[in-house]
C-alpha atoms as a PDB file:
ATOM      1  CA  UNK A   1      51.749  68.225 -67.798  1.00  0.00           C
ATOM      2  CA  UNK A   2      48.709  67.124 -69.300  1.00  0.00           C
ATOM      3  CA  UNK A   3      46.951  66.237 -65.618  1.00  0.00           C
ATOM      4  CA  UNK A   4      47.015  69.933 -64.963  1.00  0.00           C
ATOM      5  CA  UNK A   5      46.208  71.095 -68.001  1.00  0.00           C
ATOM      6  CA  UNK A   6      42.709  69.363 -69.360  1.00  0.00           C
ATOM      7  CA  UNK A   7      39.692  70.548 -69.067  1.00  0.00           C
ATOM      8  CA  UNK A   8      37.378  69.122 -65.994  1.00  0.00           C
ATOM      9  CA  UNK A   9      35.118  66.850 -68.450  1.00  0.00           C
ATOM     10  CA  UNK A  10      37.736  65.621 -70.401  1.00  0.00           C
ATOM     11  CA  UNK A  11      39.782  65.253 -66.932  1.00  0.00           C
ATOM     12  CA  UNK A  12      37.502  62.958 -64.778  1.00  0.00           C
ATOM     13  CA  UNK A  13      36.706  61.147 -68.052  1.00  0.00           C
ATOM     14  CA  UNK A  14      40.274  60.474 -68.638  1.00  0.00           C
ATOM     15  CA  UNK A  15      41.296  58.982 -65.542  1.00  0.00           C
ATOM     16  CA  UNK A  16      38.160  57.832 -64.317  1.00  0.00           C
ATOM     17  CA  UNK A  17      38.105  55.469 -67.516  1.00  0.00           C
ATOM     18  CA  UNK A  18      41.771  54.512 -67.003  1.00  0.00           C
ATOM     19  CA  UNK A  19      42.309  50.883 -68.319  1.00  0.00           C
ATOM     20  CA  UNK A  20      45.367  50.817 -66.219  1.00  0.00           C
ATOM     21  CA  UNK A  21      46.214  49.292 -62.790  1.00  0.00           C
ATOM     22  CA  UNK A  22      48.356  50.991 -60.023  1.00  0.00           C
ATOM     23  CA  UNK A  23      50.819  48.248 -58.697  1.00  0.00           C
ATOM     24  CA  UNK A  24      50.896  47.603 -55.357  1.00  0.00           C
ATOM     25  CA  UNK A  25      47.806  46.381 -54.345  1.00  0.00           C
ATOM     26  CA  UNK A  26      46.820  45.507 -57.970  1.00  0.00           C
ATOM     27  CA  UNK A  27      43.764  48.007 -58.004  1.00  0.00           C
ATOM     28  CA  UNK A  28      42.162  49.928 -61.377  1.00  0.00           C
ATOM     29  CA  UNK A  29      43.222  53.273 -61.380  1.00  0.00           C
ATOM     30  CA  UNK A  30      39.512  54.210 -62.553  1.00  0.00           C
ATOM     31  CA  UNK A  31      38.872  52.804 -59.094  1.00  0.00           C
ATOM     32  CA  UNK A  32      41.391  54.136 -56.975  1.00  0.00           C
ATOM     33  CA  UNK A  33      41.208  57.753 -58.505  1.00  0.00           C
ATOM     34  CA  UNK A  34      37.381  57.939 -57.939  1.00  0.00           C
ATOM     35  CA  UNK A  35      37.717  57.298 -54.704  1.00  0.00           C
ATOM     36  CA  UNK A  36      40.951  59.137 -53.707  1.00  0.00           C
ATOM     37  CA  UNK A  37      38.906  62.382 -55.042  1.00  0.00           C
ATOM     38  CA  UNK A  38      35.967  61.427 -52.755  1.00  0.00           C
ATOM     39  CA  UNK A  39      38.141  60.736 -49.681  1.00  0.00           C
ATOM     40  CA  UNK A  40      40.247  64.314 -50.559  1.00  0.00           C
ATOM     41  CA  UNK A  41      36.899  65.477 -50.501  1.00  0.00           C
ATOM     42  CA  UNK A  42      35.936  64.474 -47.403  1.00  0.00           C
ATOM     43  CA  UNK A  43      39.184  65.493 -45.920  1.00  0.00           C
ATOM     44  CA  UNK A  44      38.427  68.948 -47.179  1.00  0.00           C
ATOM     45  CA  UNK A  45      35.242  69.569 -45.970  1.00  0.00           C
ATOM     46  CA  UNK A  46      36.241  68.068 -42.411  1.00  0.00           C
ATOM     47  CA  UNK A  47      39.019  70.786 -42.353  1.00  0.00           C
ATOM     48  CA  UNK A  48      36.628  73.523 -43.302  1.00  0.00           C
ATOM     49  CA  UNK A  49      33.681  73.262 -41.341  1.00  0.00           C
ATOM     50  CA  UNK A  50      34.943  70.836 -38.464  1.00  0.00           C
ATOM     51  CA  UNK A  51      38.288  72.265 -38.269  1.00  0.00           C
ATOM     52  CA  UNK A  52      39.948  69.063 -38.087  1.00  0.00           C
ATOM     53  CA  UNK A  53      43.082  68.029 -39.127  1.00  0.00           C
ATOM     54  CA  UNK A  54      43.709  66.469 -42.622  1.00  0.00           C
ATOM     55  CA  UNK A  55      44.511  62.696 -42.352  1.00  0.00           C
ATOM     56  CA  UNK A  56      48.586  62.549 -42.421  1.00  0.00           C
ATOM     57  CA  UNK A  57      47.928  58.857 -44.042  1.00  0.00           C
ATOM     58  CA  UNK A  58      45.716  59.928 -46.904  1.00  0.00           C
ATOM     59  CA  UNK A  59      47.436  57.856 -49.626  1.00  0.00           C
ATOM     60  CA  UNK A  60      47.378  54.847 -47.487  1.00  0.00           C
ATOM     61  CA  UNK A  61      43.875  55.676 -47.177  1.00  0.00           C
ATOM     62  CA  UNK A  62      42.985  55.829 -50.329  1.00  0.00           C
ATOM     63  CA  UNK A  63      44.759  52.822 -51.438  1.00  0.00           C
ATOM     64  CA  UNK A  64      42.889  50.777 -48.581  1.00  0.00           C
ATOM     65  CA  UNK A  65      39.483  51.819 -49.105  1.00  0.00           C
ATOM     66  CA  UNK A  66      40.115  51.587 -52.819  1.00  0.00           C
ATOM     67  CA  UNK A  67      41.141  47.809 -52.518  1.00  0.00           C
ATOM     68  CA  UNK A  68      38.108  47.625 -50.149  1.00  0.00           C
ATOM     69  CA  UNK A  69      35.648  48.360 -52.913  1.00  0.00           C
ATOM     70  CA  UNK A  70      37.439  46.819 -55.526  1.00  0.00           C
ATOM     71  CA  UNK A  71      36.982  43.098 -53.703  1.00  0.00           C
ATOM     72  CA  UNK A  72      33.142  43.817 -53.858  1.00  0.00           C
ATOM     73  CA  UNK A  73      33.165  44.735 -57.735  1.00  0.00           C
ATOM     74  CA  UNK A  74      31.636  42.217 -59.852  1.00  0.00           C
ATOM     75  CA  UNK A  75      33.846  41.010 -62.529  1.00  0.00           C
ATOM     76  CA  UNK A  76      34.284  42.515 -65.594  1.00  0.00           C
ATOM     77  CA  UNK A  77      36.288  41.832 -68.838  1.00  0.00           C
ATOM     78  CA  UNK A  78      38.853  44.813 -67.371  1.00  0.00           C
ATOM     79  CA  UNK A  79      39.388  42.477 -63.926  1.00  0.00           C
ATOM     80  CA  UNK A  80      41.725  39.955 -63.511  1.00  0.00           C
ATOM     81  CA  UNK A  81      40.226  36.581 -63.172  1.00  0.00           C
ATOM     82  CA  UNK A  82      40.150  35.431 -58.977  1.00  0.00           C
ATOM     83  CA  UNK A  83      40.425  32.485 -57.415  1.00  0.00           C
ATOM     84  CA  UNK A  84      39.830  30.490 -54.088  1.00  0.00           C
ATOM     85  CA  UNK A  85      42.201  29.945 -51.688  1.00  0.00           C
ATOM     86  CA  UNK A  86      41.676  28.691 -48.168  1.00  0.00           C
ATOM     87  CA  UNK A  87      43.200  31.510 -45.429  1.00  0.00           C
ATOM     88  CA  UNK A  88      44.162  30.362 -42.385  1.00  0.00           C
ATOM     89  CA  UNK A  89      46.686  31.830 -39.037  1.00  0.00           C
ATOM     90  CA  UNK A  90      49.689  29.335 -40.057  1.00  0.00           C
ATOM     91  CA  UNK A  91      51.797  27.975 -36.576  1.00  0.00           C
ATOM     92  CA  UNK A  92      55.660  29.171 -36.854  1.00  0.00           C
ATOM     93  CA  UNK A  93      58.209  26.532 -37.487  1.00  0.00           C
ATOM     94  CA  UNK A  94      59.732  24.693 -33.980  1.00  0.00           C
ATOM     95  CA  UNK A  95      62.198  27.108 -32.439  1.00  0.00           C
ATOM     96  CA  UNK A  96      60.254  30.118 -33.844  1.00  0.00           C
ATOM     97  CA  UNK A  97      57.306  32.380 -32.151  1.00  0.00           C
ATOM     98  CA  UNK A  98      54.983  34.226 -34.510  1.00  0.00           C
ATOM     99  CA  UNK A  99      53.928  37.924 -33.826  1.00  0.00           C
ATOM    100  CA  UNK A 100      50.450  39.301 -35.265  1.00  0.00           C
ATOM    101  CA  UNK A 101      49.829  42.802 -34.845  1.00  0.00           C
ATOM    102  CA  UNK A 102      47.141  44.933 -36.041  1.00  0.00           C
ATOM    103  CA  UNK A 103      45.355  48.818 -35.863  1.00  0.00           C
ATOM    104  CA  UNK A 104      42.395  49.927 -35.596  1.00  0.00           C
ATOM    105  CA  UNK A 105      40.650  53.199 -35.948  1.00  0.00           C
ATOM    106  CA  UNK A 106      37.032  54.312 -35.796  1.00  0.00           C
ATOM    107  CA  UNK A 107      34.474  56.177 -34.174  1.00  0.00           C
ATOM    108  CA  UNK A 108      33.600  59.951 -33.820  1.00  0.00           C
ATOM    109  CA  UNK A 109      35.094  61.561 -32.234  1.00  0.00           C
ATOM    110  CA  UNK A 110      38.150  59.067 -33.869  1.00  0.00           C
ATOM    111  CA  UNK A 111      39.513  57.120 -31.710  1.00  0.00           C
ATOM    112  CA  UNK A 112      43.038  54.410 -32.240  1.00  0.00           C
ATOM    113  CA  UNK A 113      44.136  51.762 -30.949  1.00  0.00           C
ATOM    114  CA  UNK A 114      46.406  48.622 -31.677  1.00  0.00           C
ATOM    115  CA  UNK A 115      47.021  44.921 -30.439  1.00  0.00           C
ATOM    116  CA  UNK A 116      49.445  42.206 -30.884  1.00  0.00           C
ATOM    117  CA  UNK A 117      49.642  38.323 -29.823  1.00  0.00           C
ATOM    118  CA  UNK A 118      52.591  36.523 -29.630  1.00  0.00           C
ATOM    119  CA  UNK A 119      52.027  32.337 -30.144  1.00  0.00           C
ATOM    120  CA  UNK A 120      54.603  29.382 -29.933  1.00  0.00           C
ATOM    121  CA  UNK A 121      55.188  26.532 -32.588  1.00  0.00           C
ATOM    122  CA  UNK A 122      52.055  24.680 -30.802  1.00  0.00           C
ATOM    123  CA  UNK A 123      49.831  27.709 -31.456  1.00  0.00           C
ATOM    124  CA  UNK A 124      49.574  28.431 -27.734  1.00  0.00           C
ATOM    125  CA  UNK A 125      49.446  32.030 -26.249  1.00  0.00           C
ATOM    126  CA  UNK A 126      52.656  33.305 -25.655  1.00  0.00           C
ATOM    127  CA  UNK A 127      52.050  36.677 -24.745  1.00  0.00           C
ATOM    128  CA  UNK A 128      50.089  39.739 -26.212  1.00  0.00           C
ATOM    129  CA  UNK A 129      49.528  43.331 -25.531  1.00  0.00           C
ATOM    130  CA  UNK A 130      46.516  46.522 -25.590  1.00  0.00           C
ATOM    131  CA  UNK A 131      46.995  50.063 -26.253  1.00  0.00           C
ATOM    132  CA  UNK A 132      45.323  52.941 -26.937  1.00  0.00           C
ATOM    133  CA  UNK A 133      47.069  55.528 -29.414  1.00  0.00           C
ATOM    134  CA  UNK A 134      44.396  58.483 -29.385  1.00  0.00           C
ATOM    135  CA  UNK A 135      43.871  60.485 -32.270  1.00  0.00           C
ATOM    136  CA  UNK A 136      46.116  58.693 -35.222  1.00  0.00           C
ATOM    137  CA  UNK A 137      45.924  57.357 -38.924  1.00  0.00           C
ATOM    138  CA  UNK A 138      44.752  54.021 -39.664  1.00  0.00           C
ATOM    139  CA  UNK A 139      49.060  53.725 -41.397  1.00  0.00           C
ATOM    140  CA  UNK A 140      50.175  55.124 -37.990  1.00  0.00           C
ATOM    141  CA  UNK A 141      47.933  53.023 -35.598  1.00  0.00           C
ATOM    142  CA  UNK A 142      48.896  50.101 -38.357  1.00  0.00           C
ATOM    143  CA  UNK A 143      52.883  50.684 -37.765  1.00  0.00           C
ATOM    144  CA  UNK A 144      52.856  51.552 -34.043  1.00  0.00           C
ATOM    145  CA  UNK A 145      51.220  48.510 -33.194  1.00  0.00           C
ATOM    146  CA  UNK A 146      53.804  46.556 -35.010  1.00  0.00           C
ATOM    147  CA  UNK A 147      56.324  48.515 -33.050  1.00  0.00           C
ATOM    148  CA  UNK A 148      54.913  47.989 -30.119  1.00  0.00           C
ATOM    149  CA  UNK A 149      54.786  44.144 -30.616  1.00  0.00           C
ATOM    150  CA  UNK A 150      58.416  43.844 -31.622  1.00  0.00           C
ATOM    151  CA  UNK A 151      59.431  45.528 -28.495  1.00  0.00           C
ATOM    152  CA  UNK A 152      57.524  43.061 -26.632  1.00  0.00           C
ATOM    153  CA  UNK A 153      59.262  40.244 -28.540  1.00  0.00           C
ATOM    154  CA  UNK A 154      63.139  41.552 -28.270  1.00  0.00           C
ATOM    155  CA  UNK A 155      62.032  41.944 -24.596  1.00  0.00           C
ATOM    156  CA  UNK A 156      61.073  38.943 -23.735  1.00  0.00           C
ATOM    157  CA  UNK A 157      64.370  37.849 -25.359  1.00  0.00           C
ATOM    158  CA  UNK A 158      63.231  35.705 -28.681  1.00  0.00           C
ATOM    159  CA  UNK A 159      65.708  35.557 -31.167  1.00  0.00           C
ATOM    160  CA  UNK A 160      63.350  33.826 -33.960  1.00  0.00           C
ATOM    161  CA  UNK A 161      61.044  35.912 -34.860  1.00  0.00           C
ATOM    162  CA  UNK A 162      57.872  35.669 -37.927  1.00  0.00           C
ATOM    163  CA  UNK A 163      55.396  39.179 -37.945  1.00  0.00           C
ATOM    164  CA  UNK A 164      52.157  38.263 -40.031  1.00  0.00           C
ATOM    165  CA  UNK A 165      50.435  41.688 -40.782  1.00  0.00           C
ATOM    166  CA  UNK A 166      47.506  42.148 -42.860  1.00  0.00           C
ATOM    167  CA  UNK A 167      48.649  45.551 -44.214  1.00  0.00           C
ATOM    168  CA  UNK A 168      50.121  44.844 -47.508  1.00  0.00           C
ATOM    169  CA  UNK A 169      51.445  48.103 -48.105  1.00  0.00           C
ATOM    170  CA  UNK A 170      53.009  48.585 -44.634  1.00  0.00           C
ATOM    171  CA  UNK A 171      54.711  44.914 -45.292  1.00  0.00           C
ATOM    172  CA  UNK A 172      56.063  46.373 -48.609  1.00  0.00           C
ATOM    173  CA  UNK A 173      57.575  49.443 -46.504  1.00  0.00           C
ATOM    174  CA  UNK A 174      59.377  47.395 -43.746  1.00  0.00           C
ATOM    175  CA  UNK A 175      61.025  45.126 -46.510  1.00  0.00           C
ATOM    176  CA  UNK A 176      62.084  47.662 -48.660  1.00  0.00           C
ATOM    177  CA  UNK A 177      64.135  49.735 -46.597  1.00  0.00           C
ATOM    178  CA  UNK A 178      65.021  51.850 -49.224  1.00  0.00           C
ATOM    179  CA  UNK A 179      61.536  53.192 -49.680  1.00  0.00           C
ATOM    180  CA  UNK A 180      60.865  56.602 -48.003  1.00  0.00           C
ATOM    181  CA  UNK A 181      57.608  57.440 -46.776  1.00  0.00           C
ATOM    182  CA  UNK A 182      57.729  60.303 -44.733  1.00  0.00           C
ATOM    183  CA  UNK A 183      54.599  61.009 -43.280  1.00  0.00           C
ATOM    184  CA  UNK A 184      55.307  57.766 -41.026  1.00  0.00           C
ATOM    185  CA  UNK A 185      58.839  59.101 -39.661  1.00  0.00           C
ATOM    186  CA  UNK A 186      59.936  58.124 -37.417  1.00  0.00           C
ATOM    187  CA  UNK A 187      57.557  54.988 -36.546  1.00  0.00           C
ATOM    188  CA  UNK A 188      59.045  53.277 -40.149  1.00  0.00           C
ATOM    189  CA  UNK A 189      63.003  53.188 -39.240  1.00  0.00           C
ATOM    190  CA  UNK A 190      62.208  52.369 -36.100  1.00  0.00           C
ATOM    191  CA  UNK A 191      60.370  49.654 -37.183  1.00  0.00           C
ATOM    192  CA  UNK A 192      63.011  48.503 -39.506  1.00  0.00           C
ATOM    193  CA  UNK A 193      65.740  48.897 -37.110  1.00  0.00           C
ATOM    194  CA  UNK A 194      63.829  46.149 -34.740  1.00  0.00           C
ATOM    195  CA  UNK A 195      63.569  43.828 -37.184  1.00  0.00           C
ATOM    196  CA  UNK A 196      67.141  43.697 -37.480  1.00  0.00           C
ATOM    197  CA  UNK A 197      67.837  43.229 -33.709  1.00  0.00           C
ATOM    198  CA  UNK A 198      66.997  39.642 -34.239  1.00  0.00           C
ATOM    199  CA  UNK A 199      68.774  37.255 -35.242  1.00  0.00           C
ATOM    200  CA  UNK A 200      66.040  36.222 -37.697  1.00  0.00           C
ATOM    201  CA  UNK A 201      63.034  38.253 -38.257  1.00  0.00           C
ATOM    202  CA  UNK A 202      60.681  37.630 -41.422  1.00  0.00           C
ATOM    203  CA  UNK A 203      58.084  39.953 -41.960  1.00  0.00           C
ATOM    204  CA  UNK A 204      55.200  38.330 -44.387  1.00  0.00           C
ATOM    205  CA  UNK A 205      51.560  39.897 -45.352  1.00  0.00           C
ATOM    206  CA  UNK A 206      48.598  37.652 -44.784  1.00  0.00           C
ATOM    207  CA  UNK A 207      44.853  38.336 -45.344  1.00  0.00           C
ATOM    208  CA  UNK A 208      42.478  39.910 -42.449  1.00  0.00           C
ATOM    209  CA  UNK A 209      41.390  36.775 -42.061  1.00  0.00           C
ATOM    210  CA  UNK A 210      44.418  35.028 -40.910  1.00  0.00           C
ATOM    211  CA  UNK A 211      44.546  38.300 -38.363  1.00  0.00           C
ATOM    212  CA  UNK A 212      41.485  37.805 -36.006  1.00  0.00           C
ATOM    213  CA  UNK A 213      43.299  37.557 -32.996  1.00  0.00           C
ATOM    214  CA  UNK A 214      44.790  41.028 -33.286  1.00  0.00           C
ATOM    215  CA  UNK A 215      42.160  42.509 -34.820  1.00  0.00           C
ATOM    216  CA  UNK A 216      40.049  41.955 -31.540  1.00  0.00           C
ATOM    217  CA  UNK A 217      42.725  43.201 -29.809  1.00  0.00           C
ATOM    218  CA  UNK A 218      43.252  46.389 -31.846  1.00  0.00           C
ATOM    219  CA  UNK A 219      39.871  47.337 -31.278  1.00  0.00           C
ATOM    220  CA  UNK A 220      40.201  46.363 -27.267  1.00  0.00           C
ATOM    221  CA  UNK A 221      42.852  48.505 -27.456  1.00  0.00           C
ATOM    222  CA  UNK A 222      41.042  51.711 -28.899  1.00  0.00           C
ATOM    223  CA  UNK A 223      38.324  50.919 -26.034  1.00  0.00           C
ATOM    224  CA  UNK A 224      41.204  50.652 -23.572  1.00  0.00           C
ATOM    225  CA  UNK A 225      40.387  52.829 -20.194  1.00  0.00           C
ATOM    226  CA  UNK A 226      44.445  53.307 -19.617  1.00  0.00           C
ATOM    227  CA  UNK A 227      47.415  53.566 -22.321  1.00  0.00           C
ATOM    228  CA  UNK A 228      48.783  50.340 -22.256  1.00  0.00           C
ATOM    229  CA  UNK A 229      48.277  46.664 -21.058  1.00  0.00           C
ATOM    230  CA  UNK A 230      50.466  43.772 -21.017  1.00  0.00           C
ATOM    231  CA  UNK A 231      48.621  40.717 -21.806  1.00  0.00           C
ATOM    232  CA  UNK A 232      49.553  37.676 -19.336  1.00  0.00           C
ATOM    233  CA  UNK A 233      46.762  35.359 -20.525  1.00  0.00           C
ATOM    234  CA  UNK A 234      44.298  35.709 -23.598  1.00  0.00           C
ATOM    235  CA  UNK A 235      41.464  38.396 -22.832  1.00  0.00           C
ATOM    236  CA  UNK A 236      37.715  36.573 -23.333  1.00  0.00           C
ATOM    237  CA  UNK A 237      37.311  38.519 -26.776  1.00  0.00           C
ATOM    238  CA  UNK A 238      40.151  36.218 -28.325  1.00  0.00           C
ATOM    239  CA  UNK A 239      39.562  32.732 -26.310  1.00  0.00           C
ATOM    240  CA  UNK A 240      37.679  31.127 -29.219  1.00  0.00           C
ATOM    241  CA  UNK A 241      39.469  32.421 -31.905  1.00  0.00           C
ATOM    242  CA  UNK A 242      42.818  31.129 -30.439  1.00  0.00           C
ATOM    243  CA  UNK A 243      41.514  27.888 -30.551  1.00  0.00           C
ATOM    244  CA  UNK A 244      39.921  28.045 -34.126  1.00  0.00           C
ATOM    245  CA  UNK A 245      43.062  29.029 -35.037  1.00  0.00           C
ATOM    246  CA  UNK A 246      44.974  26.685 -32.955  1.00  0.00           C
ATOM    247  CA  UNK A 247      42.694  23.765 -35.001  1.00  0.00           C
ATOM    248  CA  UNK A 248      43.877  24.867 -38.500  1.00  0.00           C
ATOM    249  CA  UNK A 249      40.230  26.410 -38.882  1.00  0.00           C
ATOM    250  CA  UNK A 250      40.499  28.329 -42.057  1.00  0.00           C
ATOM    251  CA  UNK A 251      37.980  31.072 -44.193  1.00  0.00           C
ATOM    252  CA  UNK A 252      37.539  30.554 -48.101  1.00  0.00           C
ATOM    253  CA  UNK A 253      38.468  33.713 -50.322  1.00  0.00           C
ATOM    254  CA  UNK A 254      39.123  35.472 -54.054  1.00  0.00           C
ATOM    255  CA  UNK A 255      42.206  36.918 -54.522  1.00  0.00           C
ATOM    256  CA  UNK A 256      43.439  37.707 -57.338  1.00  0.00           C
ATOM    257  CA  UNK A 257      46.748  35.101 -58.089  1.00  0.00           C
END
């Protein structure tokens, strides 16, 4: 093949100056494969000289950090045109709960964690839960914290069920169950096999912004002093932002349509 087989120069300039996009997110590849080289190269010298283990979600790394830097690039006649659309955490239908769920990993040494809020048709807490994960992926603290939150939901015995994540690719996953991804095994099918012990369970992508509430909590959760807590009533970090989001309060943003 021709990618193993061209010299360096004519290599980088190749497919750093690719015109084309990878699909899903719509990112340049003469973004993406920039920065998947930098992150591999990163990776590499962490498992070198700080023998530490090599990131088991590096593609979903890559894609994220890729789509990251892509929504700061100025445009250019290669970018789609964007628009501006008004983000907001949407209240389920009546007879429905929503579940948000979110991961979070940072620090060094890393550290995971995940969180996950459960709300009625009026908006109102429902229920929500903390947890620390240790060590993990950002796709791995991502999907166990959407596990996590559909236990909590079958649990509690709702039958109605609507999961906003703000992981696009991990939303792409759980709806096509056909689509193998190993390094997340066995998180992914079980995943997918809790959706299905509902009697209606939609699983939809929405922006970070629409996400705040479990974002607080994912972070809570990496923070957390014990492995998991059940949430009863809405911890101080998320009191405000319930309520913004309980008022229809919503963030303005480009996206590309």
């Amino acid at each position: 093949m021709e990618f193993f087989t061209l010299p360096l120069a004519d290599w980088l300039e190749k497919y750093c100056g690719s015109a084309e996009f990878f699909p899903r997110p719509c990112i340049p590849w003469k973004i993406l494969f920039p920065q998947a080289l930098w992150i591999i190269w990163l990776q590499r010298n962490k498992a070198i000289f700080q023998e530490r283990k090599v990131d088991s979600g590096l593609s979903a790394l890559c894609i994220k950090r890729s789509a990251e830097f892509y929504a700061l690039v100025p445009n250019s006649p290669n970018k789609p045109s964007r628009i501006h659309v008004q983000v907001k955490w949407s209240k389920p239908q009546i007879g429905w709960v929503k579940l948000n769920t979110d991961g979070s990993v940072f620090g060094d040494p890393m550290k995971a964690g995940g969180g996950g809020i459960i709300r009625n048709s009026e908006g109102d807490w429902v229920a929500g839960f903390v947890k620390k994960f240790g060590n993990v992926s950002s796709s791995t603290a991502e999907l166990w914290a959407l596990k996590e939150g559909l236990l909590m939901a079958k649990q509690m015995g709702f039958d109605n069920l609507c999961v906003d994540l703000d992981a696009a690719f991990l939303v792409y996953l759980i709806t096509n169950p056909t689509v193998a991804q190993l390094n997340l095994e066995p998180l992914l099918s079980d995943c997918r096999n809790l959706t299905k012990a509902f009697s209606n369970c939609r699983v939809e992508h929405v922006y970070r912004e629409a996400n705040n509430c479990a974002d607080k909590l994912a972070k809570m959760g990496a923070d957390l002093y014990t492995d998991h807590l059940f949430l009863y009533n809405p911890p101080p970090v998320v009191v405000d932002l319930l309520l913004l989001d309980k008022a229809g309060h919503f963030c303005n943003r480009l996206i590309v349509p």
